[in-house]
Structures are given as C-alpha cells and as structure tokens.
C-alpha atoms as a PDB file:
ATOM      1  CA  UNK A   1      27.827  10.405  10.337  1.00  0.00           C
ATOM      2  CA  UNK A   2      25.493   8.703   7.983  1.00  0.00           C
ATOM      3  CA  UNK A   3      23.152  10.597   5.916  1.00  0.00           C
ATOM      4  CA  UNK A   4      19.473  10.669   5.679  1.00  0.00           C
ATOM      5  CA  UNK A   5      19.726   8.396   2.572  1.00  0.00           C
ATOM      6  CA  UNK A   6      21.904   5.634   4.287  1.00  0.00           C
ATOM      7  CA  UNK A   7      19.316   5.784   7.272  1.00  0.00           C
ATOM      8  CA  UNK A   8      16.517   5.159   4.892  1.00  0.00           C
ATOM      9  CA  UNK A   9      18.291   2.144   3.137  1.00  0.00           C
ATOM     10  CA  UNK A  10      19.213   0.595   6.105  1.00  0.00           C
ATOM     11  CA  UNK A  11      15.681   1.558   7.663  1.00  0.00           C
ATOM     12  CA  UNK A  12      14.304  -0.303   4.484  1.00  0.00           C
ATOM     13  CA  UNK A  13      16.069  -3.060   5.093  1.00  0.00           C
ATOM     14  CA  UNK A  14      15.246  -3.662   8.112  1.00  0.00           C
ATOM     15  CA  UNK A  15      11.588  -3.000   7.815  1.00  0.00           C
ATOM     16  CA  UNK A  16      11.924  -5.582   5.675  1.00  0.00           C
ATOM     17  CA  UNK A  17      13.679  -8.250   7.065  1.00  0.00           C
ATOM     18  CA  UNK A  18      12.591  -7.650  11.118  1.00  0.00           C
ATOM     19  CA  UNK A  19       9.329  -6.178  10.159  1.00  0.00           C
ATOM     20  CA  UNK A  20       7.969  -2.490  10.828  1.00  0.00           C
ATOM     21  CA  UNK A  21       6.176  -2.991  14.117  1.00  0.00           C
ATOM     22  CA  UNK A  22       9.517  -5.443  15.289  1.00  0.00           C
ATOM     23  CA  UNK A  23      12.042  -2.351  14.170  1.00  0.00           C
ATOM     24  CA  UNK A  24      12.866   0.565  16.775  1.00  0.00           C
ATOM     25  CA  UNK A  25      14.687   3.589  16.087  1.00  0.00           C
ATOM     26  CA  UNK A  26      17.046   2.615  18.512  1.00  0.00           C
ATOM     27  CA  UNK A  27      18.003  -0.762  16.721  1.00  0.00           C
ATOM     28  CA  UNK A  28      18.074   1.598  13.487  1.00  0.00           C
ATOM     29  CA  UNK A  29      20.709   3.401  15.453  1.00  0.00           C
ATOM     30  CA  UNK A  30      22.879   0.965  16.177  1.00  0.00           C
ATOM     31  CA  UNK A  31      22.701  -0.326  12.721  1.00  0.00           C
ATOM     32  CA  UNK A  32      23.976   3.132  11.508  1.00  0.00           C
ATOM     33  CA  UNK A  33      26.437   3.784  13.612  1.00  0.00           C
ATOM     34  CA  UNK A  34      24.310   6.780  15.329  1.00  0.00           C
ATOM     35  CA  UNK A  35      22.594   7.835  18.749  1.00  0.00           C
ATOM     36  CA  UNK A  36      18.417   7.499  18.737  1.00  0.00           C
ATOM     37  CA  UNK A  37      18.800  11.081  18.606  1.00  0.00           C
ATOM     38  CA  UNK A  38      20.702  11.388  15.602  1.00  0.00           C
ATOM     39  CA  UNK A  39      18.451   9.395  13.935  1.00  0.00           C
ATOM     40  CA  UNK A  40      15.320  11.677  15.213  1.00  0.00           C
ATOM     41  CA  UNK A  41      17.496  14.744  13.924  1.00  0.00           C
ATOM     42  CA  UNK A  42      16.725  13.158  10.395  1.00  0.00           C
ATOM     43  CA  UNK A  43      13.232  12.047  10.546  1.00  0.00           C
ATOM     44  CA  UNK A  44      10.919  12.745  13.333  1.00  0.00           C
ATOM     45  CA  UNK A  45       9.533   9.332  13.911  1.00  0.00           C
ATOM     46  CA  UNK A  46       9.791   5.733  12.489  1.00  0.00           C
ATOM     47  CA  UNK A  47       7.005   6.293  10.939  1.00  0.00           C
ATOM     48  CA  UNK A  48       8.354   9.577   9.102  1.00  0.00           C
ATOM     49  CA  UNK A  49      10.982   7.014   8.105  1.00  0.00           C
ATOM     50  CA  UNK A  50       8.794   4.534   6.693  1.00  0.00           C
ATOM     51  CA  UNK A  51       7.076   7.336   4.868  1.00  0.00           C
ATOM     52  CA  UNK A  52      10.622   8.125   3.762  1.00  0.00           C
ATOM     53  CA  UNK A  53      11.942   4.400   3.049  1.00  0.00           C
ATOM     54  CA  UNK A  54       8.946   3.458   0.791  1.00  0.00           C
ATOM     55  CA  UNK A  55       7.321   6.270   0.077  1.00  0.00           C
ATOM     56  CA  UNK A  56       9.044   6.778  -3.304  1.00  0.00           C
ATOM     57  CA  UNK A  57       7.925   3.274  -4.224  1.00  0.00           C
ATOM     58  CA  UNK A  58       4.385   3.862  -3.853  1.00  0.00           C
ATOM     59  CA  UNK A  59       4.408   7.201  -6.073  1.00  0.00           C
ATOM     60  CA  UNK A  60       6.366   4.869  -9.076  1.00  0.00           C
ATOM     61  CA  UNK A  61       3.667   1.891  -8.385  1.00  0.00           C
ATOM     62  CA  UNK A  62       0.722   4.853  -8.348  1.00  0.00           C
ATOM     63  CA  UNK A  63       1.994   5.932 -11.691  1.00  0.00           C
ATOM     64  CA  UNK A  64       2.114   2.433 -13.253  1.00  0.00           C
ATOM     65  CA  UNK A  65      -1.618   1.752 -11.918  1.00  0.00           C
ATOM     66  CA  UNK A  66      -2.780   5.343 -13.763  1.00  0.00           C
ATOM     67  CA  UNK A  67      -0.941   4.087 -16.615  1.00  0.00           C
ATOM     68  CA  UNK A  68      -2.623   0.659 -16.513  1.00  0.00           C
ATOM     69  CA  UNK A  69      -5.999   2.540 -15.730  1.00  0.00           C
ATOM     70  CA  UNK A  70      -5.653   4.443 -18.843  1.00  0.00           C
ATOM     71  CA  UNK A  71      -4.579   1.365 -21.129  1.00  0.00           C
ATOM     72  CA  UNK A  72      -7.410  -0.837 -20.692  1.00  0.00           C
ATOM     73  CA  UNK A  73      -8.476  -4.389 -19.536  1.00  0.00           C
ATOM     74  CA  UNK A  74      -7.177  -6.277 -22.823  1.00  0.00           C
ATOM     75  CA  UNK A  75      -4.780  -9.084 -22.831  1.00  0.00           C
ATOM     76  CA  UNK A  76      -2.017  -6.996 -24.528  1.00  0.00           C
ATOM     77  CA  UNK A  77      -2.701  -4.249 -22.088  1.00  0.00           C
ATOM     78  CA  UNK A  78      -2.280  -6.504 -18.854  1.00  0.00           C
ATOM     79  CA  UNK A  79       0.714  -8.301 -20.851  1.00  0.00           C
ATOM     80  CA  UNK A  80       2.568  -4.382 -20.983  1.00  0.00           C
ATOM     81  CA  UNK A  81       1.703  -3.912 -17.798  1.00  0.00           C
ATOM     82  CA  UNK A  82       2.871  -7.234 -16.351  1.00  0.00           C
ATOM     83  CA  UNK A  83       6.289  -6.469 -17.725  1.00  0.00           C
ATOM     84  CA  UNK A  84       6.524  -2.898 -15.975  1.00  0.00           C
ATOM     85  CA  UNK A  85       5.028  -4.193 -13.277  1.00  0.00           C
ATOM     86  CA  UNK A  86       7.783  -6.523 -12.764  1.00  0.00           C
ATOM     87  CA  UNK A  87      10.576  -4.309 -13.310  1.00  0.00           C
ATOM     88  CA  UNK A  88       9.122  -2.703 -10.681  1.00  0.00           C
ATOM     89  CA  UNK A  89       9.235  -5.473  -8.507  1.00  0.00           C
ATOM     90  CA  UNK A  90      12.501  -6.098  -9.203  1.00  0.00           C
ATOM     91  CA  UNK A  91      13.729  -2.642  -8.163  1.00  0.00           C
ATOM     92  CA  UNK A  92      11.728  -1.957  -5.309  1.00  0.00           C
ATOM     93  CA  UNK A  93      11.494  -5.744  -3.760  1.00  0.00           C
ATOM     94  CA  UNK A  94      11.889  -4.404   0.124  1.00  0.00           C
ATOM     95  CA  UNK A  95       9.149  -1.825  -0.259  1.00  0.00           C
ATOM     96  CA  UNK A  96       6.666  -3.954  -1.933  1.00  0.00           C
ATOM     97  CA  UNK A  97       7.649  -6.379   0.984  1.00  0.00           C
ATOM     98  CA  UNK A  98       6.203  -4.078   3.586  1.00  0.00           C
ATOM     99  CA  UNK A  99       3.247  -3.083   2.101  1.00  0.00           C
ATOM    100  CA  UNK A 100       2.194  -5.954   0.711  1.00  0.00           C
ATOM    101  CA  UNK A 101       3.426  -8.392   3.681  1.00  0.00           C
ATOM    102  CA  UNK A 102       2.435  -6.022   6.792  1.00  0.00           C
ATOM    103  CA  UNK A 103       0.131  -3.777   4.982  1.00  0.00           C
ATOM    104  CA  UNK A 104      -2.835  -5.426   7.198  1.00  0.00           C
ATOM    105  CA  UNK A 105      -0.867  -4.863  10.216  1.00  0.00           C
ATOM    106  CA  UNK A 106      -0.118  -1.208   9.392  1.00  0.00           C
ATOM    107  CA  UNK A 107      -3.283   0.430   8.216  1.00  0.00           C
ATOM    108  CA  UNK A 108      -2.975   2.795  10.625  1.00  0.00           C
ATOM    109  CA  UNK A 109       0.110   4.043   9.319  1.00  0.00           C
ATOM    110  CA  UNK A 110      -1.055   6.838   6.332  1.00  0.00           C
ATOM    111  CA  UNK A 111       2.285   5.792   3.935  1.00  0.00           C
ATOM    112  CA  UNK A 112       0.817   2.130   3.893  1.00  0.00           C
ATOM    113  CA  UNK A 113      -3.024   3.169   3.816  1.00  0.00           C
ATOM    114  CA  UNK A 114      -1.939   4.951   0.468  1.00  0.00           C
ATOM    115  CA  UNK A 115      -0.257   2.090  -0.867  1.00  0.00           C
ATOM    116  CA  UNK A 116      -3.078  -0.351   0.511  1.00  0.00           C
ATOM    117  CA  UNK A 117      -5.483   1.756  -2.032  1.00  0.00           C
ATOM    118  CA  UNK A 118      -3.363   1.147  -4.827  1.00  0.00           C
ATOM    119  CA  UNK A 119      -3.308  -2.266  -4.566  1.00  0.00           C
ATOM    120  CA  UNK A 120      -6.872  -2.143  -4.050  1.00  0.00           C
ATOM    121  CA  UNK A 121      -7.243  -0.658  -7.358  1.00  0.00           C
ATOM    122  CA  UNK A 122      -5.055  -2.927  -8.806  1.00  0.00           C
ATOM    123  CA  UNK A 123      -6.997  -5.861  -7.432  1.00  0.00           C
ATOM    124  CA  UNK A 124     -10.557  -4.306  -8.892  1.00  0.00           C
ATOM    125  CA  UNK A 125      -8.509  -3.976 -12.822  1.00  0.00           C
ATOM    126  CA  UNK A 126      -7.118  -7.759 -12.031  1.00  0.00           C
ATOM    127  CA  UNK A 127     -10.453  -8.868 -10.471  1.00  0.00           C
ATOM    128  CA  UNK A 128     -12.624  -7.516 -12.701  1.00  0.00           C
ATOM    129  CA  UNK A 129     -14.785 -10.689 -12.762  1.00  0.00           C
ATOM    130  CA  UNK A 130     -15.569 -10.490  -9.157  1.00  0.00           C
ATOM    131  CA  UNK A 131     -15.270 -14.159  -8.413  1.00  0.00           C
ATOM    132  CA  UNK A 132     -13.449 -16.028  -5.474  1.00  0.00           C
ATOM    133  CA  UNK A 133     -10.825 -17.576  -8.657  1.00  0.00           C
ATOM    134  CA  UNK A 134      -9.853 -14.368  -9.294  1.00  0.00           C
ATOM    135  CA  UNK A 135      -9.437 -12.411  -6.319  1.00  0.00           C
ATOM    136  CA  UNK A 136      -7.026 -15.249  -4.983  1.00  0.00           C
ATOM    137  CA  UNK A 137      -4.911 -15.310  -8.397  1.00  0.00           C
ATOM    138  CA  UNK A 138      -4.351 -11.913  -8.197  1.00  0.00           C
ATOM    139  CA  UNK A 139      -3.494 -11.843  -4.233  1.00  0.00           C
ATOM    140  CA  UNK A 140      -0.953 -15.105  -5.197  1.00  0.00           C
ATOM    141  CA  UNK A 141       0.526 -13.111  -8.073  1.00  0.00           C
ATOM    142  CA  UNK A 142       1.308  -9.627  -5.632  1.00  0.00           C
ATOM    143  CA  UNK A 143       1.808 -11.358  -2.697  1.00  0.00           C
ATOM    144  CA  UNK A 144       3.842 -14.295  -4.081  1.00  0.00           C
ATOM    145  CA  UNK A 145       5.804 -12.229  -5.758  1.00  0.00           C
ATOM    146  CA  UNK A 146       7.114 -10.200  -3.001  1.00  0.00           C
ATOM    147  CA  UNK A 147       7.424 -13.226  -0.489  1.00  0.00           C
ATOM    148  CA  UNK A 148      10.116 -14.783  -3.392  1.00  0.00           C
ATOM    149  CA  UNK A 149      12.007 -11.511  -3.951  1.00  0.00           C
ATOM    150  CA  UNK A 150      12.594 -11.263  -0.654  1.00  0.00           C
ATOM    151  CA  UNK A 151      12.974 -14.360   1.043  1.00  0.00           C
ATOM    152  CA  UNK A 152      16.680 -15.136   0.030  1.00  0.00           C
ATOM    153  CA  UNK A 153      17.573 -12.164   1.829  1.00  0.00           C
ATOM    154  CA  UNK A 154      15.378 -12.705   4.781  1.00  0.00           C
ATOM    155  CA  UNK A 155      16.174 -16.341   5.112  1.00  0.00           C
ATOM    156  CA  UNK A 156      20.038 -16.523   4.220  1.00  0.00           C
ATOM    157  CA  UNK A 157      20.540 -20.528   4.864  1.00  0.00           C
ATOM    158  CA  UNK A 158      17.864 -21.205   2.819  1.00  0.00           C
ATOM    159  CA  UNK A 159      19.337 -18.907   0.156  1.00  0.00           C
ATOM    160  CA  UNK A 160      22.241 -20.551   0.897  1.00  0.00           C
ATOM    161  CA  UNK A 161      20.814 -24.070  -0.514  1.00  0.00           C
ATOM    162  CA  UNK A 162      19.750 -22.566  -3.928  1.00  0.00           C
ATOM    163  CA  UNK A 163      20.812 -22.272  -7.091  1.00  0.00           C
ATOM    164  CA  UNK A 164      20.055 -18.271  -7.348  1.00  0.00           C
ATOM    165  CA  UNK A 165      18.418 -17.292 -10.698  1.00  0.00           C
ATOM    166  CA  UNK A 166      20.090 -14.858 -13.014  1.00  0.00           C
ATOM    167  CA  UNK A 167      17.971 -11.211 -12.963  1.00  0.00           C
ATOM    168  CA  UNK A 168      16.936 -12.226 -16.652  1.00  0.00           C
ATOM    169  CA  UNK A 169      15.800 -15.937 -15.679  1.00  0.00           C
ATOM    170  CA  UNK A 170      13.793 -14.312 -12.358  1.00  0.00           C
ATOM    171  CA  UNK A 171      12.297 -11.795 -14.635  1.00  0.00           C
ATOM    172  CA  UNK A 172      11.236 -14.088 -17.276  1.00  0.00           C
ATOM    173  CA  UNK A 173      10.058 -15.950 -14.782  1.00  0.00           C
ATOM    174  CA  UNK A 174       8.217 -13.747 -12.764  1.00  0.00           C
ATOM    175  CA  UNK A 175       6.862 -12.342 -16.099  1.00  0.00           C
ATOM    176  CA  UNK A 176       5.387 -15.842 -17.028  1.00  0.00           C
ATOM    177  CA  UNK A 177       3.773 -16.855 -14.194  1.00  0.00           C
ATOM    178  CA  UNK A 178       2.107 -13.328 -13.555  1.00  0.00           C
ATOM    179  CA  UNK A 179       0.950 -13.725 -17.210  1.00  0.00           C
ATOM    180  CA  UNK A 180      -0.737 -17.041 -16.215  1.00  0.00           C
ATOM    181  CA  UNK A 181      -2.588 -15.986 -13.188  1.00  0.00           C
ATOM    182  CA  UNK A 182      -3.538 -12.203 -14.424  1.00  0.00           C
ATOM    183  CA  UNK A 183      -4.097 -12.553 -18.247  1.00  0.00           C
ATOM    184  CA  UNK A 184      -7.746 -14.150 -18.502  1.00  0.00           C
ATOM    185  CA  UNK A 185      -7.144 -17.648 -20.084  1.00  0.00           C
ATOM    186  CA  UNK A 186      -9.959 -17.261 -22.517  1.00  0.00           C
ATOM    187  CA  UNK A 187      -7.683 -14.455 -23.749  1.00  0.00           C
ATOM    188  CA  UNK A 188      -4.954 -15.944 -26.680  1.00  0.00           C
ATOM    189  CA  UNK A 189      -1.531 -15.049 -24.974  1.00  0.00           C
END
C-alpha cells in the first residue's frame, strides 16, 4: 500500500505534468497502485492533496519573501535573494509549476490563493518602479523559470533532443539571467 508521502509525490507529479484541473483522484489511483478510496482514506479531496503536494513549498517560498522583505531593495540584497531564490527553484520545480503555471486557473483553490499572494508580494519588491518594463521582467523571470525546469520532464522527446545542463551550469544560469531582469541595471552588478 503506498503511503501518504508516495501519494503526494506522485500527486505532484502529476499536477504537474497533466495539470490540476486535468488530474482525478481516480487517475492518481491507478498511478499508485490503489482504489479511489484508498486514496480518499489519505486525503479527503484532491484538493486536500494539492494542499498537501505543494503546500510545504509555499511556507519555504513565504519565508524567503519575509526574508527578502526584511533585507531591503538594494542590488546586493536582490543579488542574495536571487541565489536562494533559485535554490529554491531548483528543489521545488513541480510546485512552483502549479502555482505559477495554473495559479490563474486555480484561484479558487485556498493552497494556490496563498501562494498567488506571495508572488504578488514578490512582484510589488521586483516591481517597485511600477512601470509596464518591469512588471513583465519580473513575470518572465518567475514564470520562465518554472516553464524551463519543468519542461524536460513534461515534454520527454524534446528533452530527448538536448544536451541537459549540469545542476551547477542550470543554476549559474538561472542565477544570471534572473540577475539581469530583477537587479535594476542602473545598479553596478
């Protein structure tokens, strides 16, 4: 019998690859190995699962916005958070997926309304100057970032095609060009 924390990986995953609103119970079922009812023994309702499946996430990404909240708008400050901010990424690339990805399509659901706010109030520190520039750098940055980390899984023959990164290259990576689109350029990096 699987255990709540394989149902909530291989929820995750699918959430993730199929999409939340796309995913039954039933499907998550089969995928474990386990009745619908099983699965309801564990977790009351997909959306308990969701909660469940990213919920963790979202409390590590609300403590890194605090953190950022209480650092400060300068370029060194965004530069330190940029770096945990990736690691982040890096760890938790499914559940940024689905909040980022299908957070407009799920505001109804409370475990992606909480993480909706916390990218809000990422996007006010990030878009501090208001203007059109830098509303869609920061909204390239997030969202970018959590289309890439994800589609090699999602889309395995175009993986397939590749040359896959090494972690350090993709974090380097991902650390430079979040640098350039969320550090102000009238800032020396």
């Amino acid at each position: 019998m699987s255990s709540s924390a394989d149902l909530r990986r291989i929820a995750l995953a699918e959430f993730s690859r199929a999409g939340y609103s796309a995913t039954s119970l039933q499907r998550i079922a089969e995928l474990a190995g386990l009745s619908k009812s099983s699965v309801l023994y564990h977790y009351a309702s997909k959306e308990a699962l969701l909660e469940a499946a990213i919920g963790p996430a979202i409390d590590r990404l609300e403590g890194l916005v605090d953190g950022l909240l209480e650092r400060g708008l300068e370029a060194l400050d965004r530069r330190a958070f940029i770096v945990d901010f990736v690691d982040f990424l890096l760890e938790h690339r499914n559940e940024l997926h689905i909040f980022i990805n299908q957070g407009r399509a799920l505001v109804d659901v409370p475990v992606v309304r909480r993480a909706n706010r916390l990218v809000a109030r990422l996007a006010e520190f990030f878009g501090e100057a208001a203007s059109v520039q830098d509303s869609m750098r920061f909204g390239m940055a997030l969202a970018g970032s959590a289309y890439m980390l994800t589609v090699a899984e999602t889309f395995d023959e175009v993986a397939a095609t590749r040359t896959v990164l090494q972690p350090d290259e993709t974090r380097d990576a991902l650390v430079a060009i979040m640098t350039e689109l969320l550090v102000p350029a009238s800032v020396p990096r």
